[in-house]
PDB file of N, CA and C in Angstrom:
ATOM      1  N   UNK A   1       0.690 -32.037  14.054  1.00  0.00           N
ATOM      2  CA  UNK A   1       2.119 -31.862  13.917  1.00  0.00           C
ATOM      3  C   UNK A   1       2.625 -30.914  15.011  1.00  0.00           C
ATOM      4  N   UNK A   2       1.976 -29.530  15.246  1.00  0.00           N
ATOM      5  CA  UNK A   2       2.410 -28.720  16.194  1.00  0.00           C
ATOM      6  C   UNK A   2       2.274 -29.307  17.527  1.00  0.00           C
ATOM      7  N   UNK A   3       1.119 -30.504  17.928  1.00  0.00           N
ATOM      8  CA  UNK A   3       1.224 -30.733  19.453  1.00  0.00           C
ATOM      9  C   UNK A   3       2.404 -31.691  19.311  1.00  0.00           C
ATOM     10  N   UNK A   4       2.420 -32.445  18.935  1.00  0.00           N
ATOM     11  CA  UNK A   4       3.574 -33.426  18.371  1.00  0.00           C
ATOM     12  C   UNK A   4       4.867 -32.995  18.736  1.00  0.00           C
ATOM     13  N   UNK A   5       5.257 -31.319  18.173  1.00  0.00           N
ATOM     14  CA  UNK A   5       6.374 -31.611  18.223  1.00  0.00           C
ATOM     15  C   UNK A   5       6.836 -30.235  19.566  1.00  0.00           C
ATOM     16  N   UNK A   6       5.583 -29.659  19.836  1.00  0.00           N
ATOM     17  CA  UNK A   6       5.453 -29.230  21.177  1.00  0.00           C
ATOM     18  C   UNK A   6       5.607 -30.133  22.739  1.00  0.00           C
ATOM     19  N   UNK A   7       5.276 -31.540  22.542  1.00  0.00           N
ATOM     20  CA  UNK A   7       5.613 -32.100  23.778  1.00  0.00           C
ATOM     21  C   UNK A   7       7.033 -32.629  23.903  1.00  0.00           C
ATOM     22  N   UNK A   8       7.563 -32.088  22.608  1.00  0.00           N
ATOM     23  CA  UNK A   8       9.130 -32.930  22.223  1.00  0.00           C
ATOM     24  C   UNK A   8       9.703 -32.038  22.607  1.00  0.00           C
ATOM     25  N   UNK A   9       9.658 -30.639  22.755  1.00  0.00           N
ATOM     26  CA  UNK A   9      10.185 -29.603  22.942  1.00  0.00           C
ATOM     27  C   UNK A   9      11.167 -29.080  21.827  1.00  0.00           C
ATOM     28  N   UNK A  10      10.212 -29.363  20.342  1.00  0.00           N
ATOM     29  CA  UNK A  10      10.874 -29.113  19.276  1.00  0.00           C
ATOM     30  C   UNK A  10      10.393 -28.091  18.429  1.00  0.00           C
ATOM     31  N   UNK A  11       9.819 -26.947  19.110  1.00  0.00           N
ATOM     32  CA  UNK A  11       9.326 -25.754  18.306  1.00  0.00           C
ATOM     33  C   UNK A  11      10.320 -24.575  19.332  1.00  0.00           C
ATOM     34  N   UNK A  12      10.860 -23.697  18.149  1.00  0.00           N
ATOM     35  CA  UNK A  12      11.379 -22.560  19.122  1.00  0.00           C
ATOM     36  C   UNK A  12      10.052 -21.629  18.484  1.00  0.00           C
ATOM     37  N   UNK A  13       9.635 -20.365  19.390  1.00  0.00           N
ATOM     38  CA  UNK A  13       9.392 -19.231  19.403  1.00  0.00           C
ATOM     39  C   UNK A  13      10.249 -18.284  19.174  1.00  0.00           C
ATOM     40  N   UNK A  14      10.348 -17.652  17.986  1.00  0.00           N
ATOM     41  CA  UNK A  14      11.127 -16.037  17.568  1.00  0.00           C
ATOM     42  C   UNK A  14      10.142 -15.060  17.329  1.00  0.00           C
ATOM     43  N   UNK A  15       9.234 -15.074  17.241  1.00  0.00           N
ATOM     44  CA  UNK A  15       8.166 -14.157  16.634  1.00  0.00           C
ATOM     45  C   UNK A  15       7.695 -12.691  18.211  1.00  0.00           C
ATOM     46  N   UNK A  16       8.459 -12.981  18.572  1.00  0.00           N
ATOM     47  CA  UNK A  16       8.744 -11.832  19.837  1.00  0.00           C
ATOM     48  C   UNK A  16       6.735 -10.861  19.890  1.00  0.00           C
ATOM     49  N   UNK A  17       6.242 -12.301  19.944  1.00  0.00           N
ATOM     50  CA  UNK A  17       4.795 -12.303  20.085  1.00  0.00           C
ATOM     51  C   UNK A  17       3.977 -11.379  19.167  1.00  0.00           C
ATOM     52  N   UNK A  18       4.404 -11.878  17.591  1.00  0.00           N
ATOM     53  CA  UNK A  18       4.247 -11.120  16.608  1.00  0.00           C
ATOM     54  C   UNK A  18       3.525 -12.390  15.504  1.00  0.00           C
ATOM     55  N   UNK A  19       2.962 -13.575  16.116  1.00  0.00           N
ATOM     56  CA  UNK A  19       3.108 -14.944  15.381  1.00  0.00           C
ATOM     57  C   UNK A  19       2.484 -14.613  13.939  1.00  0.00           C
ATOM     58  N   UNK A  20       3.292 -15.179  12.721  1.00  0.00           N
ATOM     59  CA  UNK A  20       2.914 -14.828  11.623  1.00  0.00           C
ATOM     60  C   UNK A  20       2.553 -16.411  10.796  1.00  0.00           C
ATOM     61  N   UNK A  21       3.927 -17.536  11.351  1.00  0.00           N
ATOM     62  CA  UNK A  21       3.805 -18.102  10.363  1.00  0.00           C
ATOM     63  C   UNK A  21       4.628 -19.681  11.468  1.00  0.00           C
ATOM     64  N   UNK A  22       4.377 -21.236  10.845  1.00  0.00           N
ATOM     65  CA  UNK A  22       4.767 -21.472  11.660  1.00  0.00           C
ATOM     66  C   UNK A  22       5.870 -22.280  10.324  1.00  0.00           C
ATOM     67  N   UNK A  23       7.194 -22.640  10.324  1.00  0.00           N
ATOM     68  CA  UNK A  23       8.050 -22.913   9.553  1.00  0.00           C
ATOM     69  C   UNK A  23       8.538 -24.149  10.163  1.00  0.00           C
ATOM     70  N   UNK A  24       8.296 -25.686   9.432  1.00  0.00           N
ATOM     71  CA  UNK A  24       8.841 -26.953   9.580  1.00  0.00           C
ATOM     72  C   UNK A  24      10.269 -26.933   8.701  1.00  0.00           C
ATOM     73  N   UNK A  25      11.085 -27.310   9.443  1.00  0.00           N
ATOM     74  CA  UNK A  25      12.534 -27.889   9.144  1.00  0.00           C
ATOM     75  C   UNK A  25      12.621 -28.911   9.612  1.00  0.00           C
ATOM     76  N   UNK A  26      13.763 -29.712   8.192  1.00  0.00           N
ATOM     77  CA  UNK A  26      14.258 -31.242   8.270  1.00  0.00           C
ATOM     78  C   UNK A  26      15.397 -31.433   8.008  1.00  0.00           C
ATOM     79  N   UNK A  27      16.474 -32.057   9.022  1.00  0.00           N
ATOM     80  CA  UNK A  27      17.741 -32.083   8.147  1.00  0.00           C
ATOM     81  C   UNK A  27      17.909 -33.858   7.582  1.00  0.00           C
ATOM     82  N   UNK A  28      19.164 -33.970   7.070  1.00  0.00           N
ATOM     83  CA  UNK A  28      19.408 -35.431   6.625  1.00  0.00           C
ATOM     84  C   UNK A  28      18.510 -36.525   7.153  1.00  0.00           C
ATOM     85  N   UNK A  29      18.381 -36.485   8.646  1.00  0.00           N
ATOM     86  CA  UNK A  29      18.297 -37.862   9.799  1.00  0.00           C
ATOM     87  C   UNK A  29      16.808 -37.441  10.024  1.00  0.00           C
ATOM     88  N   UNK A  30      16.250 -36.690   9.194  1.00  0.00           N
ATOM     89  CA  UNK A  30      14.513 -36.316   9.102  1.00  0.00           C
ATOM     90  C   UNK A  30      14.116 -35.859  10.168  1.00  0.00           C
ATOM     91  N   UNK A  31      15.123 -35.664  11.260  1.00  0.00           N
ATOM     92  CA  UNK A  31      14.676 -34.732  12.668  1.00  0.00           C
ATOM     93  C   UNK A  31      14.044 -33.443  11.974  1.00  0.00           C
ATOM     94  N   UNK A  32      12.701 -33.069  12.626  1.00  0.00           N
ATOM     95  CA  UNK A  32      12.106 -32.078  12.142  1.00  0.00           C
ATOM     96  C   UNK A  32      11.834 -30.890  12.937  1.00  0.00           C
ATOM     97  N   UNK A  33      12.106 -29.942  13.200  1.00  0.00           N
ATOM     98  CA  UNK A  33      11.535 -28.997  14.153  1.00  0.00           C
ATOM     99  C   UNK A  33      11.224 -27.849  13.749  1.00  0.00           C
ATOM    100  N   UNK A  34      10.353 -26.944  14.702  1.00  0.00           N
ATOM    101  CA  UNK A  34       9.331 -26.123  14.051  1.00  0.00           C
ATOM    102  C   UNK A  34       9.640 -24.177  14.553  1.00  0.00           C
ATOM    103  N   UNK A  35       9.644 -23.896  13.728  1.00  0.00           N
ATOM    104  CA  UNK A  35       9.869 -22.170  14.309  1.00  0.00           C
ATOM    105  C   UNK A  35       8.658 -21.722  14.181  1.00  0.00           C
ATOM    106  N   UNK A  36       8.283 -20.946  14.836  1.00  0.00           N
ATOM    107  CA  UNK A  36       7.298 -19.725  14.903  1.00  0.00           C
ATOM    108  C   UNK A  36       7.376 -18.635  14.678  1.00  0.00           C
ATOM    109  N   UNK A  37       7.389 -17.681  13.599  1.00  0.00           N
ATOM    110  CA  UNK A  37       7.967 -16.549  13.025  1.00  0.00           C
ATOM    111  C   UNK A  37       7.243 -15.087  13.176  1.00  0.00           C
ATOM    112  N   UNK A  38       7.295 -14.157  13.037  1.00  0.00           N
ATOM    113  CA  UNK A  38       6.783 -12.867  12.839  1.00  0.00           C
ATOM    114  C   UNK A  38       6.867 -12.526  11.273  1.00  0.00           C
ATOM    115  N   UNK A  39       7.483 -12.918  10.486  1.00  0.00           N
ATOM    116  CA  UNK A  39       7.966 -12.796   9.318  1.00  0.00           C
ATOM    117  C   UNK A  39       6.719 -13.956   8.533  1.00  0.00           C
ATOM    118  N   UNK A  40       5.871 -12.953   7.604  1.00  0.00           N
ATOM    119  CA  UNK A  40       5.235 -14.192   6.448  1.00  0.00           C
ATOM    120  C   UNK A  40       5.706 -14.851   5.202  1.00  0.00           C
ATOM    121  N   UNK A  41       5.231 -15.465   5.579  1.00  0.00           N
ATOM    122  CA  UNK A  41       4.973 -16.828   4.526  1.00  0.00           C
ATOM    123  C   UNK A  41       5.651 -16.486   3.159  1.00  0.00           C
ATOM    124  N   UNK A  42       5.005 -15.692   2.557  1.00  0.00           N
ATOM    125  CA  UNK A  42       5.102 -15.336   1.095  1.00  0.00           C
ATOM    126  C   UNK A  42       6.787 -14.318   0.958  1.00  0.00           C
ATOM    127  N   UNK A  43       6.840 -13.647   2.162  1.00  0.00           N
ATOM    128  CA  UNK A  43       8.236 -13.058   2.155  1.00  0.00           C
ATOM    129  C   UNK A  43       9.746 -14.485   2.576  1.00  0.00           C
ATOM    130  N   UNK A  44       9.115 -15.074   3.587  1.00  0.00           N
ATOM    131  CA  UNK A  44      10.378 -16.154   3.752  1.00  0.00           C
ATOM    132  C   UNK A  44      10.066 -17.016   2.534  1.00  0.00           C
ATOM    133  N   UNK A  45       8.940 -17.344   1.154  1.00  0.00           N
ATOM    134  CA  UNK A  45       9.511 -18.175   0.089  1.00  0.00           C
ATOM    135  C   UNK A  45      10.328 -17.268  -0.553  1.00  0.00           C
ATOM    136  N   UNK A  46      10.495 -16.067  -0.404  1.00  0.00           N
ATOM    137  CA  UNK A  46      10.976 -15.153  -1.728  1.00  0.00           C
ATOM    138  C   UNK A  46      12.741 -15.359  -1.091  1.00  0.00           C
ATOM    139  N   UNK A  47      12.824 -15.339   0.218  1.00  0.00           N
ATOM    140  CA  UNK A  47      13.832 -15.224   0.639  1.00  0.00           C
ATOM    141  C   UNK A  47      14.771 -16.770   0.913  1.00  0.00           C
ATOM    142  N   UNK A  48      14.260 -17.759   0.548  1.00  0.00           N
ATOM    143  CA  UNK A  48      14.708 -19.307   0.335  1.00  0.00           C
ATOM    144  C   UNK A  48      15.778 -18.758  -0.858  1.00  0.00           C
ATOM    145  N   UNK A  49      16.899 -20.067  -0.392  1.00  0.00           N
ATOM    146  CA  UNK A  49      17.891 -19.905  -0.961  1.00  0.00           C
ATOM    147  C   UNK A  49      18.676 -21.716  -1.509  1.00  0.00           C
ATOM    148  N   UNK A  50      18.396 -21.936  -2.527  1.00  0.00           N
ATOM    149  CA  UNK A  50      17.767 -23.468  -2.802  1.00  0.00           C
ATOM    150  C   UNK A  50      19.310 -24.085  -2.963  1.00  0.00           C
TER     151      UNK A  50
END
């Protein structure tokens, strides 16, 4: 999935070289792209907002 959507040029980097976590997003039209975070896992589910 990550080379995938690395040759698409569909992952941003925010993790200001701190990589914690890597976060898939999808909107309506199932375009998917990928962040790279500094922030974990278990803190961005607490912080989802449904």
């Amino acid at each position: 999935m990550y080379e995938n959507l690395s040759s698409k040029n569909k992952i941003e980097d925010i993790s200001c070289n701190q990589k914690n976590s890597f976060i898939l997003i999808s909107n309506m039209k199932n375009d998917v792209k990928g962040f790279i975070s500094n922030i974990g896992t278990n803190t961005i589910k607490k912080r989802i907002i449904v």
